[in-house]
PDB file of N, CA and C in Angstrom:
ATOM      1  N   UNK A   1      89.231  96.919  75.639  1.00  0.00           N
ATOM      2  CA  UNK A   1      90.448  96.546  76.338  1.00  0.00           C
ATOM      3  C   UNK A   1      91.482  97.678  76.276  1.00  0.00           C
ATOM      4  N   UNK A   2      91.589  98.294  74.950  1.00  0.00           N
ATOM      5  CA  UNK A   2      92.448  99.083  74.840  1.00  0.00           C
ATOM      6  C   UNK A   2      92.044 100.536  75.797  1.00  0.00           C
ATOM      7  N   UNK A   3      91.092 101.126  76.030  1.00  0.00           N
ATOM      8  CA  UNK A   3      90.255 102.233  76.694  1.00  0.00           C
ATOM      9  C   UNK A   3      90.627 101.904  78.399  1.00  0.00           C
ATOM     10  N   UNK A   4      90.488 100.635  78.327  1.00  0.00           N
ATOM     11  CA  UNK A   4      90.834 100.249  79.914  1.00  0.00           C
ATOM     12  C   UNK A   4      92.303 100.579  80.181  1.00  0.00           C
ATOM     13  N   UNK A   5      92.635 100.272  79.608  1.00  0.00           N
ATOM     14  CA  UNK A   5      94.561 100.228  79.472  1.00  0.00           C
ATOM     15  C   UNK A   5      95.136 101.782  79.281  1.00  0.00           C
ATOM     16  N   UNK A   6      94.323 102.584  78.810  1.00  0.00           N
ATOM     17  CA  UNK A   6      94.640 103.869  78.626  1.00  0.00           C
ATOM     18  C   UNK A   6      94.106 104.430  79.697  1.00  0.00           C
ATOM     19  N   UNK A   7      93.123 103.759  79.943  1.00  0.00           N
ATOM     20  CA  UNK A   7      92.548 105.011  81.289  1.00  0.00           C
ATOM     21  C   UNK A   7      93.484 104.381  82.596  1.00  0.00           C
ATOM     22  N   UNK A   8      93.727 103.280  82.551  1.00  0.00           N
ATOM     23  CA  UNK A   8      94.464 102.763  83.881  1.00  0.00           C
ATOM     24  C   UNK A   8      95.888 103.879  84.249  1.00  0.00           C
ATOM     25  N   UNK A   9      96.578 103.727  82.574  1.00  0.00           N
ATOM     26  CA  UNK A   9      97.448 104.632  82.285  1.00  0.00           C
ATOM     27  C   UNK A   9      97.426 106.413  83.129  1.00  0.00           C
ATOM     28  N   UNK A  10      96.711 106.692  82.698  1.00  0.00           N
ATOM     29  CA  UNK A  10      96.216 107.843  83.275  1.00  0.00           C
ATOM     30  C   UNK A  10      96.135 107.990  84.837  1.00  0.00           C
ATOM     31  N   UNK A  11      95.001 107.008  85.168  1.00  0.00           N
ATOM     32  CA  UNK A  11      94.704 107.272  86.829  1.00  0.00           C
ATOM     33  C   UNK A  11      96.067 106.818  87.177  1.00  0.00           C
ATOM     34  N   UNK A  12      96.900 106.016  86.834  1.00  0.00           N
ATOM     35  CA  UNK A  12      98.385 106.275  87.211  1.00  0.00           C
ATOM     36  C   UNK A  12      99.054 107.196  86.826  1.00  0.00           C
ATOM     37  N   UNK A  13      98.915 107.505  86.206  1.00  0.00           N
ATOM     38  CA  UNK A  13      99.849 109.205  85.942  1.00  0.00           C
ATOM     39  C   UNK A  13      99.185 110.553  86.870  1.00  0.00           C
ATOM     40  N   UNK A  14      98.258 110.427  87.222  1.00  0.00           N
ATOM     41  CA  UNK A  14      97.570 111.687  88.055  1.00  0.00           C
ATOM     42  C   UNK A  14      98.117 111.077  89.569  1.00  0.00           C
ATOM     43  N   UNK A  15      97.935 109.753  89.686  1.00  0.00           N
ATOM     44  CA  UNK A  15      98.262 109.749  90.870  1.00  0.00           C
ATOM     45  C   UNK A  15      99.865 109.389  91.192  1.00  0.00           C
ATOM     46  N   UNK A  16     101.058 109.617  90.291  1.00  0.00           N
ATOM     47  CA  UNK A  16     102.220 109.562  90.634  1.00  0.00           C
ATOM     48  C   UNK A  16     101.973 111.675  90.823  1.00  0.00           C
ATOM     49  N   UNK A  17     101.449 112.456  89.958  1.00  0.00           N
ATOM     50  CA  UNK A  17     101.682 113.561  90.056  1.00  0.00           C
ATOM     51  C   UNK A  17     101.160 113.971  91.580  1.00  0.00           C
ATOM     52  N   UNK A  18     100.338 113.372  92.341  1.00  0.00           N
ATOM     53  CA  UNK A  18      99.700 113.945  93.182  1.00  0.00           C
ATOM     54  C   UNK A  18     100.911 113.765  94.309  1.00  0.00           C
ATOM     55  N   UNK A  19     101.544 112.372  94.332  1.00  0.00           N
ATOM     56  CA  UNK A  19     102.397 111.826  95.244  1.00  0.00           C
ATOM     57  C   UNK A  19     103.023 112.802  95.603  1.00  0.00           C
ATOM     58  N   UNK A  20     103.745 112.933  93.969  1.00  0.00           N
ATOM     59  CA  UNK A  20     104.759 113.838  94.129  1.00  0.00           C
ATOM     60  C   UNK A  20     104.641 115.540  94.755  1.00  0.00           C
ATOM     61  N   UNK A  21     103.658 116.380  93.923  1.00  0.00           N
ATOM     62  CA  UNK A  21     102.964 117.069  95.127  1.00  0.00           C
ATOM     63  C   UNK A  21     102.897 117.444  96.046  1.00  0.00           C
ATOM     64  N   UNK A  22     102.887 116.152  97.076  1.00  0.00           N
ATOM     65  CA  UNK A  22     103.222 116.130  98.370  1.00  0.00           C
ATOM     66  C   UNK A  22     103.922 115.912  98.672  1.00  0.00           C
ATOM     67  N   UNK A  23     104.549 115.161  98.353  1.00  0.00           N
ATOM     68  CA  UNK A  23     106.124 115.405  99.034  1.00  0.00           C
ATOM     69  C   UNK A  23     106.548 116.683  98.617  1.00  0.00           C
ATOM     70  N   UNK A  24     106.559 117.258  97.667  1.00  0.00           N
ATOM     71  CA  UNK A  24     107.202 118.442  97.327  1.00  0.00           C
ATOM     72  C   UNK A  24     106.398 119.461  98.550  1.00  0.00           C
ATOM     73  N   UNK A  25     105.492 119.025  99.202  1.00  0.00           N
ATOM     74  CA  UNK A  25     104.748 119.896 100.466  1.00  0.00           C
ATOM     75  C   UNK A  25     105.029 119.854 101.746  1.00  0.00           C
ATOM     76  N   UNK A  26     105.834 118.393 101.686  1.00  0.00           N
ATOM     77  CA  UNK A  26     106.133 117.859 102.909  1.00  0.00           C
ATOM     78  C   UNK A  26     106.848 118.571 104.015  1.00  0.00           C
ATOM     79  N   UNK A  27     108.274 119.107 103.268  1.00  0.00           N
ATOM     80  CA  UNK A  27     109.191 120.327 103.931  1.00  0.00           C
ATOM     81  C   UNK A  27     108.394 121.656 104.721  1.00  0.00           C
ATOM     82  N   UNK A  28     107.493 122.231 103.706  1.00  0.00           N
ATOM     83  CA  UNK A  28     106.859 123.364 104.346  1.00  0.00           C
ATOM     84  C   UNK A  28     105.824 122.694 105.398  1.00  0.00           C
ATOM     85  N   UNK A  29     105.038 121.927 105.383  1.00  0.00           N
ATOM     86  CA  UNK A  29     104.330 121.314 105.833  1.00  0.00           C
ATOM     87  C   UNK A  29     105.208 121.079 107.844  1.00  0.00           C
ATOM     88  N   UNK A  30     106.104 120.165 107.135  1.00  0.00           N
ATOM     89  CA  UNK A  30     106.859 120.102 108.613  1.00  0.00           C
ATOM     90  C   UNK A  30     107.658 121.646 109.632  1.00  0.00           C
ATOM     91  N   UNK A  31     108.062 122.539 108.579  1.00  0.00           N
ATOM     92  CA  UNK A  31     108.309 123.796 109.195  1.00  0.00           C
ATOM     93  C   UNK A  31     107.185 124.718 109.890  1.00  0.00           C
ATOM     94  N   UNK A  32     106.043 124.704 109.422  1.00  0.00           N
ATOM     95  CA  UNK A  32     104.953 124.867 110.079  1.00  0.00           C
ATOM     96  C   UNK A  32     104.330 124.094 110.912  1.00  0.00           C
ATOM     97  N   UNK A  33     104.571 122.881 111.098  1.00  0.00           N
ATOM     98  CA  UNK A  33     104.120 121.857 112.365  1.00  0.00           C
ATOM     99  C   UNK A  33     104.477 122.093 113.470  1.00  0.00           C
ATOM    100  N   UNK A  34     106.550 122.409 113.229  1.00  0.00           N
ATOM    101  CA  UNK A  34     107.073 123.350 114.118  1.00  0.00           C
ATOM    102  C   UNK A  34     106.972 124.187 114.778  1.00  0.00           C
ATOM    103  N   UNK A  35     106.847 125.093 113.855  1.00  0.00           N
ATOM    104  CA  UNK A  35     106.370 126.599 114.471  1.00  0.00           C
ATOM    105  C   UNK A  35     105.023 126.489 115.542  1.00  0.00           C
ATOM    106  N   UNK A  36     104.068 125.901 114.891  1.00  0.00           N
ATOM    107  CA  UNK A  36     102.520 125.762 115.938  1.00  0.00           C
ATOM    108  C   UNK A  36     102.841 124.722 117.096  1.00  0.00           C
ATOM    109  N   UNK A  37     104.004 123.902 117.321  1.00  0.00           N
ATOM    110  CA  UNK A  37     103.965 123.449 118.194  1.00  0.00           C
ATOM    111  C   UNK A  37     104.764 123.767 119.213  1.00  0.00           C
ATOM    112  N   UNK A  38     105.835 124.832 118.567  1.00  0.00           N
ATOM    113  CA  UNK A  38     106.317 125.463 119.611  1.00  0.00           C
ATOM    114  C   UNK A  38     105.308 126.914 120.199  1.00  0.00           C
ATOM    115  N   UNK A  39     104.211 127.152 119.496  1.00  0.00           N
ATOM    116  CA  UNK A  39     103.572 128.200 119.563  1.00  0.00           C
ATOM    117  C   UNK A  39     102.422 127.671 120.740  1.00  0.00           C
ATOM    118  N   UNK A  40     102.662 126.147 120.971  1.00  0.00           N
ATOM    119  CA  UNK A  40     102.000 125.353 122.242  1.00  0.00           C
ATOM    120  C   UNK A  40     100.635 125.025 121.580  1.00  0.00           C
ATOM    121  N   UNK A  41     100.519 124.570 120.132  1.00  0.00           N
ATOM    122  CA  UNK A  41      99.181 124.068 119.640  1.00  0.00           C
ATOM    123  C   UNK A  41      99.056 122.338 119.885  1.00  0.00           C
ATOM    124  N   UNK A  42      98.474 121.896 119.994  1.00  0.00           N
ATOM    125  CA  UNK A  42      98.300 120.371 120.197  1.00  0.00           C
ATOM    126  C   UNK A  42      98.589 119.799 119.065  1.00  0.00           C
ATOM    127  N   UNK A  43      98.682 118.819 118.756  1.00  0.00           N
ATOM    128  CA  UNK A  43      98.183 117.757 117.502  1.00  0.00           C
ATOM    129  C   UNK A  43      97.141 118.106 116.317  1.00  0.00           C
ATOM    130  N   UNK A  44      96.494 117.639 117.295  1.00  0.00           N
ATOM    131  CA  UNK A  44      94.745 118.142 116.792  1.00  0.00           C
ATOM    132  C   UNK A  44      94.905 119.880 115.852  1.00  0.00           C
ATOM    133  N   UNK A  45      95.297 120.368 116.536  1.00  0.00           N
ATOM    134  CA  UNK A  45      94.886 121.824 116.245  1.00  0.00           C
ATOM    135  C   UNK A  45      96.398 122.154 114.927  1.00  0.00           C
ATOM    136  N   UNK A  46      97.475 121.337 115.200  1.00  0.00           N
ATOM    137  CA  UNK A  46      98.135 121.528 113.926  1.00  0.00           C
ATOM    138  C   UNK A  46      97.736 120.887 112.803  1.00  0.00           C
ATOM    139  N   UNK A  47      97.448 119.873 112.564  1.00  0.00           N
ATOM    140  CA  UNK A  47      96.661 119.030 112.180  1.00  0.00           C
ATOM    141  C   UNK A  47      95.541 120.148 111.303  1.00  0.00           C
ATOM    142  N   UNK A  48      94.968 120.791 112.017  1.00  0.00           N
ATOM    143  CA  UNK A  48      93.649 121.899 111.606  1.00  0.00           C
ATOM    144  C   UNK A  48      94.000 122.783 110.768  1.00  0.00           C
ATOM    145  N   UNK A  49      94.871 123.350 111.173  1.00  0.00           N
ATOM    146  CA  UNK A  49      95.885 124.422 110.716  1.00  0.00           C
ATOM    147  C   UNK A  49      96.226 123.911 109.646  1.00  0.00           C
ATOM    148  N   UNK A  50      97.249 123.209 109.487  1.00  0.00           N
ATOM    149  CA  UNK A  50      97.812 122.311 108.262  1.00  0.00           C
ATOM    150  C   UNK A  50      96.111 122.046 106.855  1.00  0.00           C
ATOM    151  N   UNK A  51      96.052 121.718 107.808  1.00  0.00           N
ATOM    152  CA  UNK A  51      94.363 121.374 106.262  1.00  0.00           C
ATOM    153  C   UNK A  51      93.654 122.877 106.185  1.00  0.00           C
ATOM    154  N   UNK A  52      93.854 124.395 106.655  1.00  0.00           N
ATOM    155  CA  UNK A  52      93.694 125.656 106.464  1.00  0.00           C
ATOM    156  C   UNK A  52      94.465 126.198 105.776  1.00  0.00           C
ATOM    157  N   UNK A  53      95.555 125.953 105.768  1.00  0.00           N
ATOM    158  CA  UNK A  53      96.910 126.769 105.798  1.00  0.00           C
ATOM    159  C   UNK A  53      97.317 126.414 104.107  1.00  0.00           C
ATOM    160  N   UNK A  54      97.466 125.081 104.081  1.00  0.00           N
ATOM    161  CA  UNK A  54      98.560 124.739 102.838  1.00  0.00           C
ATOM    162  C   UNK A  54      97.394 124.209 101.828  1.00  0.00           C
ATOM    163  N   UNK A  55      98.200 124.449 100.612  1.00  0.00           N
ATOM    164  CA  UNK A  55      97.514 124.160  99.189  1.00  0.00           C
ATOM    165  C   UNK A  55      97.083 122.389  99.590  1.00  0.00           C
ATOM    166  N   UNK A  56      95.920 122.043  98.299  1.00  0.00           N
ATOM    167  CA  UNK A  56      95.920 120.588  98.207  1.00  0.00           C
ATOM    168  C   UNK A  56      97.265 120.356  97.479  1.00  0.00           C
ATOM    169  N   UNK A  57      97.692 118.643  97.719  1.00  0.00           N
ATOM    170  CA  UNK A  57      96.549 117.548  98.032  1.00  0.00           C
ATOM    171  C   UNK A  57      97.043 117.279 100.055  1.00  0.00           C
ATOM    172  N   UNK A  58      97.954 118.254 100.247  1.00  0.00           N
ATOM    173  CA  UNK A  58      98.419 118.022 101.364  1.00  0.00           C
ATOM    174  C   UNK A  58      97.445 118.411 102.254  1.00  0.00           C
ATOM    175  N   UNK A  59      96.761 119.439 102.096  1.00  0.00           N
ATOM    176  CA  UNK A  59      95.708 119.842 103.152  1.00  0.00           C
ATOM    177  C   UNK A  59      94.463 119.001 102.842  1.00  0.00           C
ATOM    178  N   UNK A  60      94.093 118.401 101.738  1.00  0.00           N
ATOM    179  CA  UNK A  60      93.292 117.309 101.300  1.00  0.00           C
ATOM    180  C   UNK A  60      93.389 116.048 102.146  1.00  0.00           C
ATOM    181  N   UNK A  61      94.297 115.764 102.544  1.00  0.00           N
ATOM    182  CA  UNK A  61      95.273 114.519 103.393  1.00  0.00           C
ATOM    183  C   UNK A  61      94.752 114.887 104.880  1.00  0.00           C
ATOM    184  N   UNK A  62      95.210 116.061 105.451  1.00  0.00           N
ATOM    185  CA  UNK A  62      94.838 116.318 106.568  1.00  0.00           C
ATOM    186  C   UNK A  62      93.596 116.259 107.184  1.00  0.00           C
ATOM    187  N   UNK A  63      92.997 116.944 105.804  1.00  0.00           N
ATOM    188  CA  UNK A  63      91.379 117.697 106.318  1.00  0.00           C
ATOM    189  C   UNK A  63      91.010 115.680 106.355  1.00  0.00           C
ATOM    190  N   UNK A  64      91.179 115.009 105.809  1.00  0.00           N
ATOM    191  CA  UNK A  64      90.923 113.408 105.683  1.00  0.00           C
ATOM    192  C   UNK A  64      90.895 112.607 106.881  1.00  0.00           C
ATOM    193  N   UNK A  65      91.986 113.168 107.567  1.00  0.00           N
ATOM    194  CA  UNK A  65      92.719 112.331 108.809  1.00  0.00           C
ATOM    195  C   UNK A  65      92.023 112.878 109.991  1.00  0.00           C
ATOM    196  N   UNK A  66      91.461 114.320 110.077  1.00  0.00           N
ATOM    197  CA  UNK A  66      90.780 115.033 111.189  1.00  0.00           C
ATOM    198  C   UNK A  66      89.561 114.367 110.593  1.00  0.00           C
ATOM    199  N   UNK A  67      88.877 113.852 109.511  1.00  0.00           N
ATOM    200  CA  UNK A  67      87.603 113.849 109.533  1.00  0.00           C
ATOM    201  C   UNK A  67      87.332 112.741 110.301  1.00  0.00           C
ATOM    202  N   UNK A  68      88.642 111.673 109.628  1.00  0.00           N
ATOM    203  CA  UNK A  68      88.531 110.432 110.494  1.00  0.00           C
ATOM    204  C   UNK A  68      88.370 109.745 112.063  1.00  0.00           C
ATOM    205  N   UNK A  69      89.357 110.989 112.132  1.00  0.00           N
ATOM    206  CA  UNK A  69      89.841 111.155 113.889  1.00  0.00           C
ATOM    207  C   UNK A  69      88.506 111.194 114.487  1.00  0.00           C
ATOM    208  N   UNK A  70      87.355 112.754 114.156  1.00  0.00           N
ATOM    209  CA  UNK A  70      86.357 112.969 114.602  1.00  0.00           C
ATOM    210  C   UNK A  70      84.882 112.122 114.770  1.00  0.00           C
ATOM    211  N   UNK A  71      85.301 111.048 113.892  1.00  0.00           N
ATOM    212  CA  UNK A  71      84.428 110.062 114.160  1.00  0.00           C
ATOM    213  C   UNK A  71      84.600 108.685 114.840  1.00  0.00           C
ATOM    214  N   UNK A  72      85.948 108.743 114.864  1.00  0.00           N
ATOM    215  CA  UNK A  72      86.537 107.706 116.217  1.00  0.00           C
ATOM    216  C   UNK A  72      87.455 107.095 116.224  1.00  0.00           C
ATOM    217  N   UNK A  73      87.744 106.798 114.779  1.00  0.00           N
ATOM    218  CA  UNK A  73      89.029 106.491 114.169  1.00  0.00           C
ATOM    219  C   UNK A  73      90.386 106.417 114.826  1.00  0.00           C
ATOM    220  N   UNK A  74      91.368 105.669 115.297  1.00  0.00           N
ATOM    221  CA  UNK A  74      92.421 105.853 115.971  1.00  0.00           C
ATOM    222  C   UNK A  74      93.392 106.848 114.785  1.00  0.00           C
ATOM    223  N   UNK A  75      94.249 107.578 115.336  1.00  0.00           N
ATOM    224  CA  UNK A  75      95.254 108.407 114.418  1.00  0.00           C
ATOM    225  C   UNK A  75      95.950 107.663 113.745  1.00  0.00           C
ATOM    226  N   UNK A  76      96.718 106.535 114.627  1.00  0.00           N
ATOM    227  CA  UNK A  76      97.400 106.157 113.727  1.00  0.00           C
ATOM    228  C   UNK A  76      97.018 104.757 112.611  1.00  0.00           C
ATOM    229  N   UNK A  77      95.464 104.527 112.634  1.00  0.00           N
ATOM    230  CA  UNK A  77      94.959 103.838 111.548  1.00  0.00           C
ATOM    231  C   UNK A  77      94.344 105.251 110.568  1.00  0.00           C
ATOM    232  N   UNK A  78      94.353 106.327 111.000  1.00  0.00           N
ATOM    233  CA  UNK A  78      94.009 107.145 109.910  1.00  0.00           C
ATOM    234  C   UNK A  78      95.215 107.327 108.855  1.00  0.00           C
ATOM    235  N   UNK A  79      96.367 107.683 109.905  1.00  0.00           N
ATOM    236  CA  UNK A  79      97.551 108.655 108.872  1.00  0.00           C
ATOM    237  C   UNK A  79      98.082 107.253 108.270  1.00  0.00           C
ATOM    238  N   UNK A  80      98.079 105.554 108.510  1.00  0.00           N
ATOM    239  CA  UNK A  80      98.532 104.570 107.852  1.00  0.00           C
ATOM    240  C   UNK A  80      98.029 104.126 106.182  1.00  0.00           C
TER     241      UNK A  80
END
């Protein structure tokens, strides 16, 4: 019981750090969405970029949402 309770502990502590992470990615993340979409890239292809470009877990997220997309997935049940 106690092992359960410690490890629960944990996979909550990795995953408040990851949150955070990303948001701390979010800013650069959106300044570069910018830039490629004024540079006339689609969705799709910032989207691509973004999961090339930036460190995990943010490009982890992306590369997730294109995998989804590519198999038929609507976008916005991926990025929800």
């Amino acid at each position: 019981m106690l092992v359960g309770l410690r490890l629960a502990c944990m996979v909550k502590s990795q995953q408040k750090k990851r949150l955070q992470k990303f948001n701390d990615q979010l800013s650069d993340m959106l300044n570069l969405n910018g830039e490629w979409f004024a540079r006339g890239y689609s969705t799709m292809q910032a989207m691509e970029a973004i999961s090339k470009e930036l460190p995990a877990p943010i490009s982890d997220e992306f590369r997730r949402v294109i995998q989804e997309m590519q198999i038929g997935i609507a976008m916005e049940s991926c990025i929800g």
